[in-house]
N, C-alpha and C. Protein backbone atom coordinates (compact mmCIF):
# COMPACT_ATOMS: atom_id res chain seq x y z
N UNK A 1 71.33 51.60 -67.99
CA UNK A 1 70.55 50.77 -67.10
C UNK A 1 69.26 50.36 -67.79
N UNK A 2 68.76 49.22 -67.82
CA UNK A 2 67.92 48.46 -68.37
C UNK A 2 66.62 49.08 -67.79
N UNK A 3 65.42 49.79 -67.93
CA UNK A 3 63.89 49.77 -67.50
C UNK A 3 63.61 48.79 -67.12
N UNK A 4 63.32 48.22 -66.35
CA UNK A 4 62.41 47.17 -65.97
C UNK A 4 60.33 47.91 -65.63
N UNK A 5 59.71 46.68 -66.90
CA UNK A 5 58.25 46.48 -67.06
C UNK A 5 58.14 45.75 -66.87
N UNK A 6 56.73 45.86 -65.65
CA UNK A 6 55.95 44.94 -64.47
C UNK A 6 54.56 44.45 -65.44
N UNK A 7 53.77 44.62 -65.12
CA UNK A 7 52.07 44.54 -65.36
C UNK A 7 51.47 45.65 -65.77
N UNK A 8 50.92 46.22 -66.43
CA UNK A 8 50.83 47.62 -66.84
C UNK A 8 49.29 47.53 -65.63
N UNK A 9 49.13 49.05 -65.03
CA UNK A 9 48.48 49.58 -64.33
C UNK A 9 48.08 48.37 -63.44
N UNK A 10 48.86 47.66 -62.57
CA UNK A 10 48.19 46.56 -61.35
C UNK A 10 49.08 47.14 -60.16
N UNK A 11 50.08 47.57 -60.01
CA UNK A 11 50.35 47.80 -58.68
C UNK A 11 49.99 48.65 -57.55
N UNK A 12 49.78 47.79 -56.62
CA UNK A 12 49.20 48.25 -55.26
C UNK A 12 49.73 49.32 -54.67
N UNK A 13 50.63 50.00 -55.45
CA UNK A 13 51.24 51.43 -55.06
C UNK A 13 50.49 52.64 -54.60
N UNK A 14 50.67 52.89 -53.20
CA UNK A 14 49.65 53.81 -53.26
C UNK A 14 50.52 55.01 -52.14
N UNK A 15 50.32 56.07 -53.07
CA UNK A 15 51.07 57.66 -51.86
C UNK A 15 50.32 58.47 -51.37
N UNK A 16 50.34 58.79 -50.38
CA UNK A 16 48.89 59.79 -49.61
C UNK A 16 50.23 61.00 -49.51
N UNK A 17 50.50 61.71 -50.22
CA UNK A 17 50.79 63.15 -49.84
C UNK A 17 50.50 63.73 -49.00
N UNK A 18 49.51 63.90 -47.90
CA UNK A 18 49.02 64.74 -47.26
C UNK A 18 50.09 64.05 -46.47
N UNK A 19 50.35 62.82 -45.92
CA UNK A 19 51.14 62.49 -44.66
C UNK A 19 52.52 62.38 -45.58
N UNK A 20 53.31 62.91 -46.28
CA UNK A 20 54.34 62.62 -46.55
C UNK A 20 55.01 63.92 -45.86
N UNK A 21 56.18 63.84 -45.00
CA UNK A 21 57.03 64.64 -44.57
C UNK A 21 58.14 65.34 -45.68
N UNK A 22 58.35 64.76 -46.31
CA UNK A 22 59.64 64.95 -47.59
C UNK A 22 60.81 64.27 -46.99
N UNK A 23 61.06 63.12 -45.98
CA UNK A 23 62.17 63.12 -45.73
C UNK A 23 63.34 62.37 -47.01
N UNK A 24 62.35 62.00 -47.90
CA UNK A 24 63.17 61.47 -49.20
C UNK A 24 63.86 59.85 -48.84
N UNK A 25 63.48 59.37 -47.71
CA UNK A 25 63.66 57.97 -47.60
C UNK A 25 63.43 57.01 -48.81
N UNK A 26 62.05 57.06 -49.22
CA UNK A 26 61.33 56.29 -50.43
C UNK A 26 62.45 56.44 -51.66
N UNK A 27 62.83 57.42 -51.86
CA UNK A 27 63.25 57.42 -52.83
C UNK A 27 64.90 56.98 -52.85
N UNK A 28 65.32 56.80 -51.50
CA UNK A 28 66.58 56.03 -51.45
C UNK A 28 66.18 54.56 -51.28
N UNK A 29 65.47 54.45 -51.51
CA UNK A 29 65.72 52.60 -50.84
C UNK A 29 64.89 51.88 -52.29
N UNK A 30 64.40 52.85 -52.81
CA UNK A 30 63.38 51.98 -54.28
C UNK A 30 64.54 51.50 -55.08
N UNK A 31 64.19 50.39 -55.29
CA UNK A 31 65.62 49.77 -56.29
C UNK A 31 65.14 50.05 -57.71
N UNK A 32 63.87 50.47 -58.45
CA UNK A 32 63.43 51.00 -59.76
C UNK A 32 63.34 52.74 -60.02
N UNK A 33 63.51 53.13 -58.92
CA UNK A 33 63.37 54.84 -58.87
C UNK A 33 62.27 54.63 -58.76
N UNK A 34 60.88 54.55 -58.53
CA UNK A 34 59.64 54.75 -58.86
C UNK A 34 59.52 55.79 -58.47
N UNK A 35 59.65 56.27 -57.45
CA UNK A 35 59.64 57.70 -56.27
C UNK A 35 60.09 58.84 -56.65
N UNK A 36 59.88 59.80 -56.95
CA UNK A 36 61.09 61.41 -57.15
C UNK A 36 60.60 61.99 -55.90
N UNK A 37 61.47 62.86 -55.56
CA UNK A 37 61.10 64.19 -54.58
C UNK A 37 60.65 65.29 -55.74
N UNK A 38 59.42 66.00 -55.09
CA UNK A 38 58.64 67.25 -56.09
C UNK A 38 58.06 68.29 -55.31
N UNK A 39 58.68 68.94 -55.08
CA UNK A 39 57.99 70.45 -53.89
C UNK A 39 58.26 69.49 -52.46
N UNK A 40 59.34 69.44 -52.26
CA UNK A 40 59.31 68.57 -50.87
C UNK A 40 58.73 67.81 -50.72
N UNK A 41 57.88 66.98 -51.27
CA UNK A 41 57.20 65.98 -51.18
C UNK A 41 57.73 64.07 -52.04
N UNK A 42 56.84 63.54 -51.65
CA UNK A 42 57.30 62.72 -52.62
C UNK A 42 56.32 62.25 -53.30
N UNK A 43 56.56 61.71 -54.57
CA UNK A 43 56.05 61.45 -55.99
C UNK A 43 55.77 60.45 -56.67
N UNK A 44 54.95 59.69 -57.40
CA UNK A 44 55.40 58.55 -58.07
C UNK A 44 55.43 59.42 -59.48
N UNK A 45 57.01 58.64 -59.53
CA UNK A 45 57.10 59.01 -61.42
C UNK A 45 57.02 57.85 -62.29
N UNK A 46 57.09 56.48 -61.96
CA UNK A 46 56.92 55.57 -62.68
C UNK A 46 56.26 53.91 -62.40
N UNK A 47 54.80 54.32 -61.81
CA UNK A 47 53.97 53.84 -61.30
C UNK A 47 54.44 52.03 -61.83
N UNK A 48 54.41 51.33 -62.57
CA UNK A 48 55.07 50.40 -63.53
C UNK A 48 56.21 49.82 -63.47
N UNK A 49 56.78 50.50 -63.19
CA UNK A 49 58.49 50.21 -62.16
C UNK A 49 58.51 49.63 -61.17
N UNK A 50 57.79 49.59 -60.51
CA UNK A 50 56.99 49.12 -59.21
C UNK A 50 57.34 47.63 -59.15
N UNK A 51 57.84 47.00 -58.53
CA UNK A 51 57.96 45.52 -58.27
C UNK A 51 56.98 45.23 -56.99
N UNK A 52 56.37 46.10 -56.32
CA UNK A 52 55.80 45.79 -54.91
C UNK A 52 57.19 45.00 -53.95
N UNK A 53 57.99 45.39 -54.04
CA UNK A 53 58.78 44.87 -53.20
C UNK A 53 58.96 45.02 -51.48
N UNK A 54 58.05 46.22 -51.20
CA UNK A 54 57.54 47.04 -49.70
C UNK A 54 58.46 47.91 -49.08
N UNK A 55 60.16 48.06 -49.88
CA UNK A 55 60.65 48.55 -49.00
C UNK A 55 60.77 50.40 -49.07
N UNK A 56 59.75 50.72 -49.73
CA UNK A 56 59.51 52.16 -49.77
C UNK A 56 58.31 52.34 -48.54
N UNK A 57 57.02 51.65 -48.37
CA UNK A 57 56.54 51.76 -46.88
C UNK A 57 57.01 50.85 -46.08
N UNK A 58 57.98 50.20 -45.98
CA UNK A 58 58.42 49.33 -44.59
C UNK A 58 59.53 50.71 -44.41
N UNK A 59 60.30 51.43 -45.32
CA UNK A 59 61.37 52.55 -44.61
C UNK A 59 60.71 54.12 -44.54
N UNK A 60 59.22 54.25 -44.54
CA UNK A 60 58.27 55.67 -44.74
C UNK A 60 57.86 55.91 -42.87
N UNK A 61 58.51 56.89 -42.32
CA UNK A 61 58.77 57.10 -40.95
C UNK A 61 57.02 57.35 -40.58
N UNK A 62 56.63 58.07 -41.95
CA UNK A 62 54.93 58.91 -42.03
C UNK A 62 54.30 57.98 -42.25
N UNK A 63 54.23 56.47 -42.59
CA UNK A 63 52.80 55.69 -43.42
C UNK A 63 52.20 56.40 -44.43
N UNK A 64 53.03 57.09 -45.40
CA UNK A 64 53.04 57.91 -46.44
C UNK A 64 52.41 56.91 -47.46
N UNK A 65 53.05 55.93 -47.31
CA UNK A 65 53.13 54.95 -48.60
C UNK A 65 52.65 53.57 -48.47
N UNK A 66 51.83 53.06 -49.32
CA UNK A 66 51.37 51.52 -48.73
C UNK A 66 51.78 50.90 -49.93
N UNK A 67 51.95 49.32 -50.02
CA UNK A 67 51.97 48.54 -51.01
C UNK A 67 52.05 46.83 -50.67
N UNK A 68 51.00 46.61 -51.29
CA UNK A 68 50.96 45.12 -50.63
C UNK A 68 52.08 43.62 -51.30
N UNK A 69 53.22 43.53 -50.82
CA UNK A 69 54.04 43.32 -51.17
C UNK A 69 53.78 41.46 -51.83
N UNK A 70 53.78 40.78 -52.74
CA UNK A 70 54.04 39.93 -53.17
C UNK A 70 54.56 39.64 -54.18
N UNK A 71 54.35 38.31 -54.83
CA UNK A 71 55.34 37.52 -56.47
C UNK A 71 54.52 37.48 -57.59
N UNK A 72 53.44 38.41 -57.43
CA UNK A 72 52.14 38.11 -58.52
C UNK A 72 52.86 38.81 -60.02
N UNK A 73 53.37 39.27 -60.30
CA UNK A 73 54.15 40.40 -61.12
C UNK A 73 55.02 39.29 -61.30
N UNK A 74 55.83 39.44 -60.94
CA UNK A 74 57.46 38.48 -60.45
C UNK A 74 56.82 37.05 -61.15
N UNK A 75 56.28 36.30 -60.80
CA UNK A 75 55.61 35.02 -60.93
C UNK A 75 54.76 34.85 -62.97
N UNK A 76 53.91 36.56 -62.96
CA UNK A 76 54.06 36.60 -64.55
C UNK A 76 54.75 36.79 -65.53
N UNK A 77 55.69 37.60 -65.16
CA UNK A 77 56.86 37.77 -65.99
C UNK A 77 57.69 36.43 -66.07
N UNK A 78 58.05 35.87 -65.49
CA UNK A 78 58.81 34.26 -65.53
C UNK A 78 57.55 33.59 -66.19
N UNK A 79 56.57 33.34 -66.29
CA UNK A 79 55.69 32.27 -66.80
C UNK A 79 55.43 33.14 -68.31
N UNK A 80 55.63 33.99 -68.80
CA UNK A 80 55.39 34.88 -69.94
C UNK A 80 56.93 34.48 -70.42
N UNK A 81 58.21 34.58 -69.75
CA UNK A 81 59.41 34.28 -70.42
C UNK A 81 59.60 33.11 -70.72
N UNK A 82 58.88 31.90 -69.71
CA UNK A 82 59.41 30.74 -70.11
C UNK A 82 58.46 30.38 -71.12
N UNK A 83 57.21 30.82 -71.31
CA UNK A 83 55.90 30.16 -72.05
C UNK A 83 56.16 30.89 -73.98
N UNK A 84 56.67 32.15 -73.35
CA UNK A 84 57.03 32.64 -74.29
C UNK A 84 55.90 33.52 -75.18
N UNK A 85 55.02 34.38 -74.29
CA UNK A 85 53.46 35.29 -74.38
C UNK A 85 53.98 36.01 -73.34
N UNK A 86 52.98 37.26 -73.42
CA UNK A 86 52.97 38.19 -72.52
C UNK A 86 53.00 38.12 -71.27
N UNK A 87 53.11 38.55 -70.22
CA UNK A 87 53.39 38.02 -68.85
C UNK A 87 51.91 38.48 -68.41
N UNK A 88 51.22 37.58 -67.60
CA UNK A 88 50.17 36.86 -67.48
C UNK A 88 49.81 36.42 -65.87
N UNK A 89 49.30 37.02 -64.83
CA UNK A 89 49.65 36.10 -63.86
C UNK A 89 48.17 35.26 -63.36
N UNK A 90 47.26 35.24 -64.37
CA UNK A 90 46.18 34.24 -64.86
C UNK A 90 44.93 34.75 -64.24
N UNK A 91 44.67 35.89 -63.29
CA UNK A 91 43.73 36.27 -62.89
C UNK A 91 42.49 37.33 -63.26
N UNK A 92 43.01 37.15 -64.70
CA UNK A 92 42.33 38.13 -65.81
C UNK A 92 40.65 37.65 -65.60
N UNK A 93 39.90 38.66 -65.39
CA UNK A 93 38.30 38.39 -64.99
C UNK A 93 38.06 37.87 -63.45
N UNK A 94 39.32 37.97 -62.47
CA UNK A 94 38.87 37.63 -61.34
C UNK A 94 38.82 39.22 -60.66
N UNK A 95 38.33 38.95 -59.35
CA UNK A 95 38.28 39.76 -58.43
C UNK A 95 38.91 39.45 -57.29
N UNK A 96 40.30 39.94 -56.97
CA UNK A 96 40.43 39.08 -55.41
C UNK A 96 41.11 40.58 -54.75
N UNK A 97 41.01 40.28 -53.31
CA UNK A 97 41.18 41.75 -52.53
C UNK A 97 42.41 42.18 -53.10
N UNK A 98 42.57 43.38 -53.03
CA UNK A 98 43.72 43.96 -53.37
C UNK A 98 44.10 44.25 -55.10
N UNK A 99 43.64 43.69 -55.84
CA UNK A 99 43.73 43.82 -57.39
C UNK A 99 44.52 42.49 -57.93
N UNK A 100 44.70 42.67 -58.96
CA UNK A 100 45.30 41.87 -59.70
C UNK A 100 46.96 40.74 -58.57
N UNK A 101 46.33 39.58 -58.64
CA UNK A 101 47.50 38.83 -58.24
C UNK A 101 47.23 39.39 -56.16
């Protein structure tokens, strides 16, 4: 199976442990694995993997997990493949809510 690399350190991935139950949902529905189960809990093991796609907190019963789901990632990687440079999603030196994209 192929790795798939996003944006290095931009995703809005974020796990509050304290409210995670362990029911191990997150980690069935992530289509990159990002998630492991670790002492009953859940984990990020591959922060980068991350597409923000939402469906690890749209299926988190606890609000364990947030992530603000858009194409900012998605949108650099296609403009980096077709341009043919690093994937880029042009907001380098901005500030806009939420981080990058």
């Amino acid at each position: 199976m192929t790795i798939h690399r996003y944006l290095k350190d931009v995703t809005t991935l974020s796990l509050n442990p304290d409210l995670c139950t362990g029911c191990g949902m997150c980690t069935q529905v992530c289509p990159h694995a990002v998630l492991r189960m670790e002492n009953r809990k859940a984990a990020v093991s591959d922060r980068d993997a991350c597409m923000e796609c939402g469906a690890c907190a749209l299926n988190c019963p606890a609000g364990a997990l947030t992530v603000n789901p858009g194409v900012g990632c998605a949108a650099a990687i296609i403009t980096g493949f077709l341009t043919g440079t690093d994937p880029s999603c042009g907001c380098e030196g901005e500030q806009k809510e939420g981080g990058c994209c």
